[in-house]
PDB file of N, CA and C in Angstrom:
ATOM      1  N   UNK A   1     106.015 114.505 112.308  1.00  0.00           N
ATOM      2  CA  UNK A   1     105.532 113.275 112.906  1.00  0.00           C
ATOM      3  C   UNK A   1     106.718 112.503 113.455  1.00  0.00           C
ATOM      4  N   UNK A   2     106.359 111.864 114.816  1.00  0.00           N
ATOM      5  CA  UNK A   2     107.860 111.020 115.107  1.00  0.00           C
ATOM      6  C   UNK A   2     107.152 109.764 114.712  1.00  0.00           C
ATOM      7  N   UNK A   3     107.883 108.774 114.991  1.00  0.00           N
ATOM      8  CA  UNK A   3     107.867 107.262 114.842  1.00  0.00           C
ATOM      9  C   UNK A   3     106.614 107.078 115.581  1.00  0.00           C
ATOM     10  N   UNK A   4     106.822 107.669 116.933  1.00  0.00           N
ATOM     11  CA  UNK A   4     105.629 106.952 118.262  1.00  0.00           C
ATOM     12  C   UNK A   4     104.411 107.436 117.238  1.00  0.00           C
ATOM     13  N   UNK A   5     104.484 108.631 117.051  1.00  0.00           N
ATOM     14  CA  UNK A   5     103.026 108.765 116.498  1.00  0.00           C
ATOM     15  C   UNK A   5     102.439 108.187 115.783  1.00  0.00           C
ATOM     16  N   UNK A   6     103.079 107.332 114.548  1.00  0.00           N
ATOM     17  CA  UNK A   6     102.788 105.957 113.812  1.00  0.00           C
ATOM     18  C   UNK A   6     102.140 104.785 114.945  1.00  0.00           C
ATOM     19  N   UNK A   7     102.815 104.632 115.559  1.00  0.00           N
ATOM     20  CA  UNK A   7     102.514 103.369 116.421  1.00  0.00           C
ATOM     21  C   UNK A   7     101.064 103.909 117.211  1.00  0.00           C
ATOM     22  N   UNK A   8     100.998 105.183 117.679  1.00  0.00           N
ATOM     23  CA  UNK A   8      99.763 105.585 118.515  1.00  0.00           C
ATOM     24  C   UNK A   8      98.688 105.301 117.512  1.00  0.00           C
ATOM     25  N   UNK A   9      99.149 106.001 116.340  1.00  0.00           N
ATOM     26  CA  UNK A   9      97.798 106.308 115.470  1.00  0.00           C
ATOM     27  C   UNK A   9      97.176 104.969 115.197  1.00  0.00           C
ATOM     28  N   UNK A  10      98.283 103.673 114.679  1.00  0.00           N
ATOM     29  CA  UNK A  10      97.103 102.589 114.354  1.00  0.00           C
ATOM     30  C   UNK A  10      97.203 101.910 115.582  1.00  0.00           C
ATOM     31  N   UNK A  11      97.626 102.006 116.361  1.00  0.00           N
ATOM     32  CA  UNK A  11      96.974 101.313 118.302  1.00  0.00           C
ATOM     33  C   UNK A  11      96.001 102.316 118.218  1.00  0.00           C
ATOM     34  N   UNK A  12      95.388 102.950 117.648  1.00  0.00           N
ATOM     35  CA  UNK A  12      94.167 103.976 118.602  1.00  0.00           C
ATOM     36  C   UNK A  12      92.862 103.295 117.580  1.00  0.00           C
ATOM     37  N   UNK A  13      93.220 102.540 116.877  1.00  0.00           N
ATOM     38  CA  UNK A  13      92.223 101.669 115.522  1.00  0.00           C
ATOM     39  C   UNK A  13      91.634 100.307 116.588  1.00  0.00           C
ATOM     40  N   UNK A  14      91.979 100.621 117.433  1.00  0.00           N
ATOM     41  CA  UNK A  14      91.881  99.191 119.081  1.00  0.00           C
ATOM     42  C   UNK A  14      91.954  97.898 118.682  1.00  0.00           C
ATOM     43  N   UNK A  15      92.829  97.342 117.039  1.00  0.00           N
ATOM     44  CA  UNK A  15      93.244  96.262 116.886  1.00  0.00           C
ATOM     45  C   UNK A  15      94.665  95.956 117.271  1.00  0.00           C
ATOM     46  N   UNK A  16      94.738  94.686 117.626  1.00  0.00           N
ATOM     47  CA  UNK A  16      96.411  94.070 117.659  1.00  0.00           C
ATOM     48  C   UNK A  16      97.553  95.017 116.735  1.00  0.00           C
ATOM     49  N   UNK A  17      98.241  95.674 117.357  1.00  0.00           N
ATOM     50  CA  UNK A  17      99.336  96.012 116.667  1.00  0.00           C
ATOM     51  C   UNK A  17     100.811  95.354 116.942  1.00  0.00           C
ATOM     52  N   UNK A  18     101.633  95.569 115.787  1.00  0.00           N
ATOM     53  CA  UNK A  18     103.048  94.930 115.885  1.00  0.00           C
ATOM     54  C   UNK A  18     103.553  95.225 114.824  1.00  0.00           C
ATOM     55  N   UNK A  19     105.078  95.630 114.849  1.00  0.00           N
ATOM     56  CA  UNK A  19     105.780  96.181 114.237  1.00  0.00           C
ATOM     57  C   UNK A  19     106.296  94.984 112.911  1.00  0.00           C
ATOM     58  N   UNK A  20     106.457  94.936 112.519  1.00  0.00           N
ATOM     59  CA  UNK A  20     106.817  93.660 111.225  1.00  0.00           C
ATOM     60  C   UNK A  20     105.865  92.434 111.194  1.00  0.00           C
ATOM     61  N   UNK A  21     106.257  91.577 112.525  1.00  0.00           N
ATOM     62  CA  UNK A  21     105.511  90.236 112.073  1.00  0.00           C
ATOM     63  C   UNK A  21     104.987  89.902 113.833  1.00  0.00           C
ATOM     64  N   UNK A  22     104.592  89.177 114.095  1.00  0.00           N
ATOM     65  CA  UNK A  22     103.963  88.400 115.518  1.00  0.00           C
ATOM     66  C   UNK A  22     104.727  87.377 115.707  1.00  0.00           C
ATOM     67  N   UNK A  23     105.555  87.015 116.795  1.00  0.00           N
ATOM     68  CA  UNK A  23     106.434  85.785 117.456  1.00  0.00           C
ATOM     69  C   UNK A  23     104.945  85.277 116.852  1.00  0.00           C
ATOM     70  N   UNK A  24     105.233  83.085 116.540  1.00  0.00           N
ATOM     71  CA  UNK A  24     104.412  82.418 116.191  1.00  0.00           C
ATOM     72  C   UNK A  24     103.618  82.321 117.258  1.00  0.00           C
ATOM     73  N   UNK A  25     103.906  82.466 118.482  1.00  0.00           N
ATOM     74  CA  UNK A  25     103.132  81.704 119.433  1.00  0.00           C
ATOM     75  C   UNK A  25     102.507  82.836 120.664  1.00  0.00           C
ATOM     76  N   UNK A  26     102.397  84.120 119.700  1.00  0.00           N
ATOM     77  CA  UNK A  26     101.631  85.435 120.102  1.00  0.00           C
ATOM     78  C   UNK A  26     100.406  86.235 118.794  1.00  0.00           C
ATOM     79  N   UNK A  27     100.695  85.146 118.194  1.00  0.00           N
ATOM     80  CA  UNK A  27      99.623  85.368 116.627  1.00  0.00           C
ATOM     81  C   UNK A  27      98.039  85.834 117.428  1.00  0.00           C
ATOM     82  N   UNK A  28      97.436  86.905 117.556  1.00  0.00           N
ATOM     83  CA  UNK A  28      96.463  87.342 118.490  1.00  0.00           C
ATOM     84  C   UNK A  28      95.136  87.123 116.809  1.00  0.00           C
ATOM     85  N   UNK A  29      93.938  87.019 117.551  1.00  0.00           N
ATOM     86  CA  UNK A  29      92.723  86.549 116.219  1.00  0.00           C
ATOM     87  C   UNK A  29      92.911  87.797 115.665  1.00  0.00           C
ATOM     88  N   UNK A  30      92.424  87.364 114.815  1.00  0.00           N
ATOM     89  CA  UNK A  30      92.080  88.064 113.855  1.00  0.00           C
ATOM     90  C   UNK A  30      90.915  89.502 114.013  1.00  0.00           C
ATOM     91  N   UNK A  31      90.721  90.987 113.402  1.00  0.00           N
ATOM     92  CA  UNK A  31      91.915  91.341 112.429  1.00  0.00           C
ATOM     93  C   UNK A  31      92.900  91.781 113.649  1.00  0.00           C
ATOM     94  N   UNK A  32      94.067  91.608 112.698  1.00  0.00           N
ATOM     95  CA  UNK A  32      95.103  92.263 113.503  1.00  0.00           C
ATOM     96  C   UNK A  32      95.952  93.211 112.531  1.00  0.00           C
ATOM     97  N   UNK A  33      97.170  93.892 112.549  1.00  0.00           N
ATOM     98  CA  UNK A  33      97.896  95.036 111.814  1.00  0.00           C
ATOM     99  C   UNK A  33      99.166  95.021 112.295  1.00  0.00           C
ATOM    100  N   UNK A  34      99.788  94.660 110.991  1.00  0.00           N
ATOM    101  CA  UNK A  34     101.518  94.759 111.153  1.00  0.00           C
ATOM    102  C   UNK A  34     101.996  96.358 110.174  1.00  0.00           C
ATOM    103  N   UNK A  35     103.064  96.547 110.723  1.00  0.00           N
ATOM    104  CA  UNK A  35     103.580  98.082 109.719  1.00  0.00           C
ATOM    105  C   UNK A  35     104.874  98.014 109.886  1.00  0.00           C
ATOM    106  N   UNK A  36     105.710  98.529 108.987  1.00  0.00           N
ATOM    107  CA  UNK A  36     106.769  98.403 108.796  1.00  0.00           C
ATOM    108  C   UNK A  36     107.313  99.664 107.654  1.00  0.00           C
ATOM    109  N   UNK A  37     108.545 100.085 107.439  1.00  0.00           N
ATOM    110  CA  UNK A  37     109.210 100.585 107.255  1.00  0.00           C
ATOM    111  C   UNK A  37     110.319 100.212 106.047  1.00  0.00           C
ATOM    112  N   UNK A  38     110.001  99.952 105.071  1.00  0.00           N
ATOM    113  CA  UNK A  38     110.978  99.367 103.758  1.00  0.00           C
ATOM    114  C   UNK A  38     111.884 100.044 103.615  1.00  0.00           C
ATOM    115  N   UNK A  39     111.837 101.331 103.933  1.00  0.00           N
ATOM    116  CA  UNK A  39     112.879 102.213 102.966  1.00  0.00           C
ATOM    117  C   UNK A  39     112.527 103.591 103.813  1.00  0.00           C
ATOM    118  N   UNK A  40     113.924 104.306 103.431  1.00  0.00           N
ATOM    119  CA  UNK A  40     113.909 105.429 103.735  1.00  0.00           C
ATOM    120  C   UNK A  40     115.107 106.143 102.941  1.00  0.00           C
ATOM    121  N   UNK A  41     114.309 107.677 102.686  1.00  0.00           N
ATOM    122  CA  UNK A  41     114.864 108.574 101.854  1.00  0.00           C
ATOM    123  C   UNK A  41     115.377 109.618 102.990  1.00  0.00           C
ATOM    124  N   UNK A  42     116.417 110.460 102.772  1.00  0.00           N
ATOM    125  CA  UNK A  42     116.804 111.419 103.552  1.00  0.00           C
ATOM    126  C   UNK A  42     116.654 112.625 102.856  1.00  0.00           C
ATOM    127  N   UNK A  43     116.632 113.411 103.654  1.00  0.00           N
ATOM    128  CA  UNK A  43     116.100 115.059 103.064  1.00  0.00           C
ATOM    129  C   UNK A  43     117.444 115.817 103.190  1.00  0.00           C
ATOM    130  N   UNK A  44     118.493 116.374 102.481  1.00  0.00           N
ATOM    131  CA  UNK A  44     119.503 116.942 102.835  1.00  0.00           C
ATOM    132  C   UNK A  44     119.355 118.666 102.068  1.00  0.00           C
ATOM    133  N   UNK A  45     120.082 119.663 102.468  1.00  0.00           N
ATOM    134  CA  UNK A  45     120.377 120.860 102.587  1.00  0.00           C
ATOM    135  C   UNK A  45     121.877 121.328 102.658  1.00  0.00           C
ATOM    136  N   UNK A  46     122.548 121.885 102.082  1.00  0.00           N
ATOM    137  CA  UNK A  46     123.182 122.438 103.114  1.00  0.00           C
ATOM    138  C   UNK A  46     124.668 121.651 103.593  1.00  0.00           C
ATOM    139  N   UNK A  47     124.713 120.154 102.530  1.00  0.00           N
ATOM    140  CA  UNK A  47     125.655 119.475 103.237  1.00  0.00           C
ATOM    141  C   UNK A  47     124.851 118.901 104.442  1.00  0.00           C
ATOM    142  N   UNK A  48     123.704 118.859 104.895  1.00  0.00           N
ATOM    143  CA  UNK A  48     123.047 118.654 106.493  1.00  0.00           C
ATOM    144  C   UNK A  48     122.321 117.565 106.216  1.00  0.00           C
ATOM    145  N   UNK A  49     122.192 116.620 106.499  1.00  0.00           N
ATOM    146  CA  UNK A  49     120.929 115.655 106.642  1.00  0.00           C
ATOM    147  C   UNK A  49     119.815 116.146 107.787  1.00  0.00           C
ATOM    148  N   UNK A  50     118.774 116.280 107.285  1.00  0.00           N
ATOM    149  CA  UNK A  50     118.072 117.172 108.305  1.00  0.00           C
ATOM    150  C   UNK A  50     116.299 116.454 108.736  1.00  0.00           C
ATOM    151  N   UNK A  51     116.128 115.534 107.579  1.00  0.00           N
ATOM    152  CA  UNK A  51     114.905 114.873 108.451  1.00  0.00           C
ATOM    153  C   UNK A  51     114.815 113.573 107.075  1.00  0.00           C
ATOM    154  N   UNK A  52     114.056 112.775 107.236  1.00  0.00           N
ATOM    155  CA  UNK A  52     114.011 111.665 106.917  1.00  0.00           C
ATOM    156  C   UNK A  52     112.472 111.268 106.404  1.00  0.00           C
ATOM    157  N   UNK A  53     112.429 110.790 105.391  1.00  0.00           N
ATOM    158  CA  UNK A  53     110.713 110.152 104.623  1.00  0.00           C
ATOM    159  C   UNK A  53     110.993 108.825 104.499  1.00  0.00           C
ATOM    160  N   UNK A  54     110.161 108.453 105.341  1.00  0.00           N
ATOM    161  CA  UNK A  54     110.441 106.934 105.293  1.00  0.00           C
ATOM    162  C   UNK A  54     108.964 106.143 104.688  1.00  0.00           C
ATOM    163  N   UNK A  55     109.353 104.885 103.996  1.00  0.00           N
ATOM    164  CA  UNK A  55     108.252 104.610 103.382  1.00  0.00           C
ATOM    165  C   UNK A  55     107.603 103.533 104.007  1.00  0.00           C
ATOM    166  N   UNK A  56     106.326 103.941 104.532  1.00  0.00           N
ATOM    167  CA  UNK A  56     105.350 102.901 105.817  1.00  0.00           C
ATOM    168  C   UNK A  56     104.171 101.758 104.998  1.00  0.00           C
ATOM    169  N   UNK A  57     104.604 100.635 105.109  1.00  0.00           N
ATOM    170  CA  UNK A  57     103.313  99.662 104.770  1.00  0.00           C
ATOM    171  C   UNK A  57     102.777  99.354 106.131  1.00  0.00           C
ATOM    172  N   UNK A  58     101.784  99.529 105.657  1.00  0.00           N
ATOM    173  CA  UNK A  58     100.650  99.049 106.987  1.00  0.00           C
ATOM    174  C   UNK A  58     100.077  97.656 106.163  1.00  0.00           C
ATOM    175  N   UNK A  59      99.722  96.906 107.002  1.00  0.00           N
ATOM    176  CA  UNK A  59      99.408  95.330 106.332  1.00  0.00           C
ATOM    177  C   UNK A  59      97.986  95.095 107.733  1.00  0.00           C
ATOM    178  N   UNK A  60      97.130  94.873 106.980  1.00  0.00           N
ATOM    179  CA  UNK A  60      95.369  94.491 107.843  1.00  0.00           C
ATOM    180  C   UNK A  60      95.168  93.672 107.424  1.00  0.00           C
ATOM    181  N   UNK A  61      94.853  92.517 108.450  1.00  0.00           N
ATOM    182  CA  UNK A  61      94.241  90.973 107.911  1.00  0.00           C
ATOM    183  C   UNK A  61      93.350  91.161 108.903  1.00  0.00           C
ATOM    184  N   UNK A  62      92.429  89.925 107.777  1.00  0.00           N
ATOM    185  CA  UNK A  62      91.326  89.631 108.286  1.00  0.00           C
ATOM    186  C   UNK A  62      90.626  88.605 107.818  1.00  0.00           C
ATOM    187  N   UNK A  63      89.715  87.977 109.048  1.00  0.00           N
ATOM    188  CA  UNK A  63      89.306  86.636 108.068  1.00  0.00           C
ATOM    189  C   UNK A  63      88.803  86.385 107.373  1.00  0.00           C
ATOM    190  N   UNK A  64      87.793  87.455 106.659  1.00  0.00           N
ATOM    191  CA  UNK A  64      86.703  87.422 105.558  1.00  0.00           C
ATOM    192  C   UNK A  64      86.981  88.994 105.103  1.00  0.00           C
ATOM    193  N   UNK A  65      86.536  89.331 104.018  1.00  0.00           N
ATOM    194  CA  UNK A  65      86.645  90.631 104.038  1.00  0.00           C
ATOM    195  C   UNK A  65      85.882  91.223 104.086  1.00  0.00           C
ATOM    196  N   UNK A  66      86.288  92.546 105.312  1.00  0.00           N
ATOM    197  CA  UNK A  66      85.195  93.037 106.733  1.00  0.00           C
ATOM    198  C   UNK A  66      85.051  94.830 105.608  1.00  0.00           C
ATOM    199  N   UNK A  67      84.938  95.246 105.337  1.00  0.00           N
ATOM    200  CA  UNK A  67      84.523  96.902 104.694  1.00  0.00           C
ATOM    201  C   UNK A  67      84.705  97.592 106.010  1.00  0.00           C
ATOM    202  N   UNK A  68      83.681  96.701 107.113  1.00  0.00           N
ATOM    203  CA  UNK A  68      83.912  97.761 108.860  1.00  0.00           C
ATOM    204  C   UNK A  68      85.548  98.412 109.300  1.00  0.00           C
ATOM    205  N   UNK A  69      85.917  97.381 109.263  1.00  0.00           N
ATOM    206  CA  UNK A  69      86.918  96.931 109.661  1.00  0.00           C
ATOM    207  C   UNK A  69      88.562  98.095 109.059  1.00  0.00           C
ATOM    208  N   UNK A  70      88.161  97.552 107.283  1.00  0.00           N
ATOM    209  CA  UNK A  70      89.045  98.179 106.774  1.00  0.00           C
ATOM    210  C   UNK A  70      88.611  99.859 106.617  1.00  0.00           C
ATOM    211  N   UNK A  71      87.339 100.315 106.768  1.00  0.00           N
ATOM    212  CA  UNK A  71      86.992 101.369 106.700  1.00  0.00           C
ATOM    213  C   UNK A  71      87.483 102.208 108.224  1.00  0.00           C
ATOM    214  N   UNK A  72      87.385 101.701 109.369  1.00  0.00           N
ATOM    215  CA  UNK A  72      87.765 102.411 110.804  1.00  0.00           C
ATOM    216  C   UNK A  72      89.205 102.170 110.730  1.00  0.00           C
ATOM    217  N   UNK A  73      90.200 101.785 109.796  1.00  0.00           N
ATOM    218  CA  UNK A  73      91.559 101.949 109.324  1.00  0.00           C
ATOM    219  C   UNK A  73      91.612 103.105 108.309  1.00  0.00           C
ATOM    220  N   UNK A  74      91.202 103.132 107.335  1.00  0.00           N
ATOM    221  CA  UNK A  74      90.808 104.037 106.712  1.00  0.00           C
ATOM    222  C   UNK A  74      91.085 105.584 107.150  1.00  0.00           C
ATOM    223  N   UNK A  75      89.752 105.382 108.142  1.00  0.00           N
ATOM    224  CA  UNK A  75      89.450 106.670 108.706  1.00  0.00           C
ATOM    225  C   UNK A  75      90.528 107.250 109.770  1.00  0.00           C
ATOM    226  N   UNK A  76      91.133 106.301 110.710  1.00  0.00           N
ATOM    227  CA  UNK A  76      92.379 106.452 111.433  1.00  0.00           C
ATOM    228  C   UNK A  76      93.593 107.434 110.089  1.00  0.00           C
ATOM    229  N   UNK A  77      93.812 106.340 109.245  1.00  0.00           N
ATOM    230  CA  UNK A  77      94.761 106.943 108.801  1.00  0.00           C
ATOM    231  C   UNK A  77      94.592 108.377 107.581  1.00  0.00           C
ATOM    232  N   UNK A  78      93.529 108.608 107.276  1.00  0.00           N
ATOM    233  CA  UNK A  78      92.639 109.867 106.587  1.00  0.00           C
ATOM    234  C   UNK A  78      92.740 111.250 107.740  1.00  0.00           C
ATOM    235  N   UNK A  79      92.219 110.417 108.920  1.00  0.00           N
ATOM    236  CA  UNK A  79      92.391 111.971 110.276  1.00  0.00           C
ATOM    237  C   UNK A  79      93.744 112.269 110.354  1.00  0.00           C
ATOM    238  N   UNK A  80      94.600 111.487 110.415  1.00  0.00           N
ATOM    239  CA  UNK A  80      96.159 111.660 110.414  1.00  0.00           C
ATOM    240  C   UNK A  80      96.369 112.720 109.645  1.00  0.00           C
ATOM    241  N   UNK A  81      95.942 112.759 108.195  1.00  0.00           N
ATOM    242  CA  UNK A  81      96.360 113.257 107.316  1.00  0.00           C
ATOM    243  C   UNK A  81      97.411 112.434 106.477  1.00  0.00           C
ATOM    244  N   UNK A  82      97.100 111.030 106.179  1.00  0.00           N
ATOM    245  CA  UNK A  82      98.237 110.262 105.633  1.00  0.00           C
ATOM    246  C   UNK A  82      97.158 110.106 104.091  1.00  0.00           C
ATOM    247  N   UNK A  83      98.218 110.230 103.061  1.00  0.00           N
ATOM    248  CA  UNK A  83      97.548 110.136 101.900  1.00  0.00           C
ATOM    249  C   UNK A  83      98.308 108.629 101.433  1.00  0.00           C
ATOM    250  N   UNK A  84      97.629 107.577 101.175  1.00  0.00           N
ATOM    251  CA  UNK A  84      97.864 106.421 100.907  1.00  0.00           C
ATOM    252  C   UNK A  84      97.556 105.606  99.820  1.00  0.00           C
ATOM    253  N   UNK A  85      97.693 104.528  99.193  1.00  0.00           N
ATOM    254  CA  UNK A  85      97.523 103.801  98.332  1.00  0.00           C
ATOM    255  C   UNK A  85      97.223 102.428  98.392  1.00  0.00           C
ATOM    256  N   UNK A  86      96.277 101.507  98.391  1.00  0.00           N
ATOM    257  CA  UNK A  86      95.576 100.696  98.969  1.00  0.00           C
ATOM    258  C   UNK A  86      95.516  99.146  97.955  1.00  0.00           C
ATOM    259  N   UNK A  87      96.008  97.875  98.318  1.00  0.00           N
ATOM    260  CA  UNK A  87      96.035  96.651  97.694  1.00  0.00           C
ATOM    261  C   UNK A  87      95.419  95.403  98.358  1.00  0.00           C
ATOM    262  N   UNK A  88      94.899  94.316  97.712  1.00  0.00           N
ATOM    263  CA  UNK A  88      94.363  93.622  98.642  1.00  0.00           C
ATOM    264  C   UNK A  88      95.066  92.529  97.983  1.00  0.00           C
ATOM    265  N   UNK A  89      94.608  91.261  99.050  1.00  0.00           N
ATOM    266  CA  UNK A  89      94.940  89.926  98.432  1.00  0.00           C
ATOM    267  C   UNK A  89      94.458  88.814  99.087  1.00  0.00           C
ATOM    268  N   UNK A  90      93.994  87.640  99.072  1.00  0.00           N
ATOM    269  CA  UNK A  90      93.639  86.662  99.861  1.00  0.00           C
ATOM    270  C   UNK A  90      94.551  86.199  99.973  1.00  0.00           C
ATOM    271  N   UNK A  91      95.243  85.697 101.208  1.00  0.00           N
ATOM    272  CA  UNK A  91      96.299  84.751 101.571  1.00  0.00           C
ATOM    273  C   UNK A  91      95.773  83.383 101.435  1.00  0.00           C
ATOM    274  N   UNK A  92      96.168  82.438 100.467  1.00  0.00           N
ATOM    275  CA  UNK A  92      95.213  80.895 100.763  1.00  0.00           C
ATOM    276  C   UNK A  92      96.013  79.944 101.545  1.00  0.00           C
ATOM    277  N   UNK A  93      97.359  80.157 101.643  1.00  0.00           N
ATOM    278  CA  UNK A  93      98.021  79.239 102.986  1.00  0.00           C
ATOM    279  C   UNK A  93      97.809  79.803 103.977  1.00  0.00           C
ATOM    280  N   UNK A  94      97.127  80.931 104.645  1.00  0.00           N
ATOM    281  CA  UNK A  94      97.092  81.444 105.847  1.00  0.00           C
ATOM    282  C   UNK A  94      95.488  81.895 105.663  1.00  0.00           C
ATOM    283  N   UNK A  95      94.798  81.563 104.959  1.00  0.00           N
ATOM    284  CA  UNK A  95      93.316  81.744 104.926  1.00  0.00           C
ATOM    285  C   UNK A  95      92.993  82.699 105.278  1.00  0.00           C
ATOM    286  N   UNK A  96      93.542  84.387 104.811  1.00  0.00           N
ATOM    287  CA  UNK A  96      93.040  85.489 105.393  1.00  0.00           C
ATOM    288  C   UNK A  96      92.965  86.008 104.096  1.00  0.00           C
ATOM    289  N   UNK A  97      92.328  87.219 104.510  1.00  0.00           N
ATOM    290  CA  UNK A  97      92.492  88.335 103.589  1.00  0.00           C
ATOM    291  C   UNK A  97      93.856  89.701 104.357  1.00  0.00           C
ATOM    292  N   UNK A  98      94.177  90.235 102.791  1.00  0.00           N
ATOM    293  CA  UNK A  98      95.672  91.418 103.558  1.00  0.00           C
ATOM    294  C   UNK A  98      95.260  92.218 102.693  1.00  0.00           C
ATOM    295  N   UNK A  99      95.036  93.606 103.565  1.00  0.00           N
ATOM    296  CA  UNK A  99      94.498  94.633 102.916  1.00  0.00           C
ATOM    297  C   UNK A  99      95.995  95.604 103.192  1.00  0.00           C
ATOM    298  N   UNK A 100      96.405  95.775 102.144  1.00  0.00           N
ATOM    299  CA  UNK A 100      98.240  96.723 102.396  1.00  0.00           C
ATOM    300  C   UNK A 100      98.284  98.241 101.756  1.00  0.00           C
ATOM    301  N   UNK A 101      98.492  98.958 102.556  1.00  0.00           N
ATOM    302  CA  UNK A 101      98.645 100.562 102.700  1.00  0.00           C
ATOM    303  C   UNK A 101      99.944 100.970 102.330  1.00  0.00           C
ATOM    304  N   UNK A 102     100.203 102.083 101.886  1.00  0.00           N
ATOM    305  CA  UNK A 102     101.299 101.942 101.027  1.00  0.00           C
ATOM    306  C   UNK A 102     101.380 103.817 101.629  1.00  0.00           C
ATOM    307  N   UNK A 103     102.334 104.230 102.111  1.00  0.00           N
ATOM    308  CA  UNK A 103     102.501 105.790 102.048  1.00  0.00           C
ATOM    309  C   UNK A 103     103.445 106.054 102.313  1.00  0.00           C
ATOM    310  N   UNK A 104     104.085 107.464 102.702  1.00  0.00           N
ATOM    311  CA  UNK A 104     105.153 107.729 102.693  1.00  0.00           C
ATOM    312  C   UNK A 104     104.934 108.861 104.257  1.00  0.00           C
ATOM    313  N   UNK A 105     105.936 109.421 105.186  1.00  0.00           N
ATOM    314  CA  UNK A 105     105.496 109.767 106.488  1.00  0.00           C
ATOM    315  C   UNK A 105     106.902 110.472 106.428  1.00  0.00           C
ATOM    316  N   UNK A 106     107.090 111.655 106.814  1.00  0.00           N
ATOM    317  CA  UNK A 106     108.348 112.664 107.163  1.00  0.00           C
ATOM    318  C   UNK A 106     108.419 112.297 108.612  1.00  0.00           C
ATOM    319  N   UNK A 107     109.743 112.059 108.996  1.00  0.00           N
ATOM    320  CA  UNK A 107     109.998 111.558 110.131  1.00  0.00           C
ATOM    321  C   UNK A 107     110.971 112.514 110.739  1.00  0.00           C
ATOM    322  N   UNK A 108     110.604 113.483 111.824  1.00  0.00           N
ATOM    323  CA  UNK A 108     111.273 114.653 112.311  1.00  0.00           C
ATOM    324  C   UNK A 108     112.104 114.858 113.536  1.00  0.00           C
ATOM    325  N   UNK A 109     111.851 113.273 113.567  1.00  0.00           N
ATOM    326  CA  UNK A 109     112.876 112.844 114.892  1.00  0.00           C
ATOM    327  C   UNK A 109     112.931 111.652 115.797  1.00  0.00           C
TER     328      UNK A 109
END
């Protein structure tokens, strides 16, 4: 998998995407989906560093909590073949709900 293919797969979910956070004054309604990249492990051989697992949160808000919504995310990232781990939370200073994906993605270039 490269990077782009991350970015295709949840742009093809036809919500707002963006990589970490939204400039304040491009905040698009609601739901929308930020993802990001915490960490990364390297795969070595050989003396070689040879490909990279990097660890992907996907973050889904929304203003009530939608099942539709988080389920056609779901299913995006299930066809992928991404095996994930799933947390929720109500934001009460930002009055949403954050539904956060938790996996890990071999990154081959």
């Amino acid at each position: 998998m490269k990077l782009k293919d991350v970015t295709d797969m949840l742009e093809s979910t036809g919500y707002p995407v963006v990589y970490l956070a939204w400039r304040e004054n491009e905040v698009p309604k609601l739901p929308y989906i930020c993802y990001y990249y915490p960490s990364m492990t390297p795969e070595t051989a050989d003396n070689t560093h040879y490909a990279q697992f990097y660890s992907l949160n996907v973050e889904l808000y929304t203003k009530n909590k939608n099942f539709e919504v988080e389920s056609a995310v779901d299913a995006k990232l299930l066809n992928a073949g991404m095996v994930f781990t799933k947390e929720e939370d109500f934001l009460s200073d930002e009055n949403m709900y954050e539904t956060l994906y938790m996996m890990e993605v071999f990154i081959d270039g």
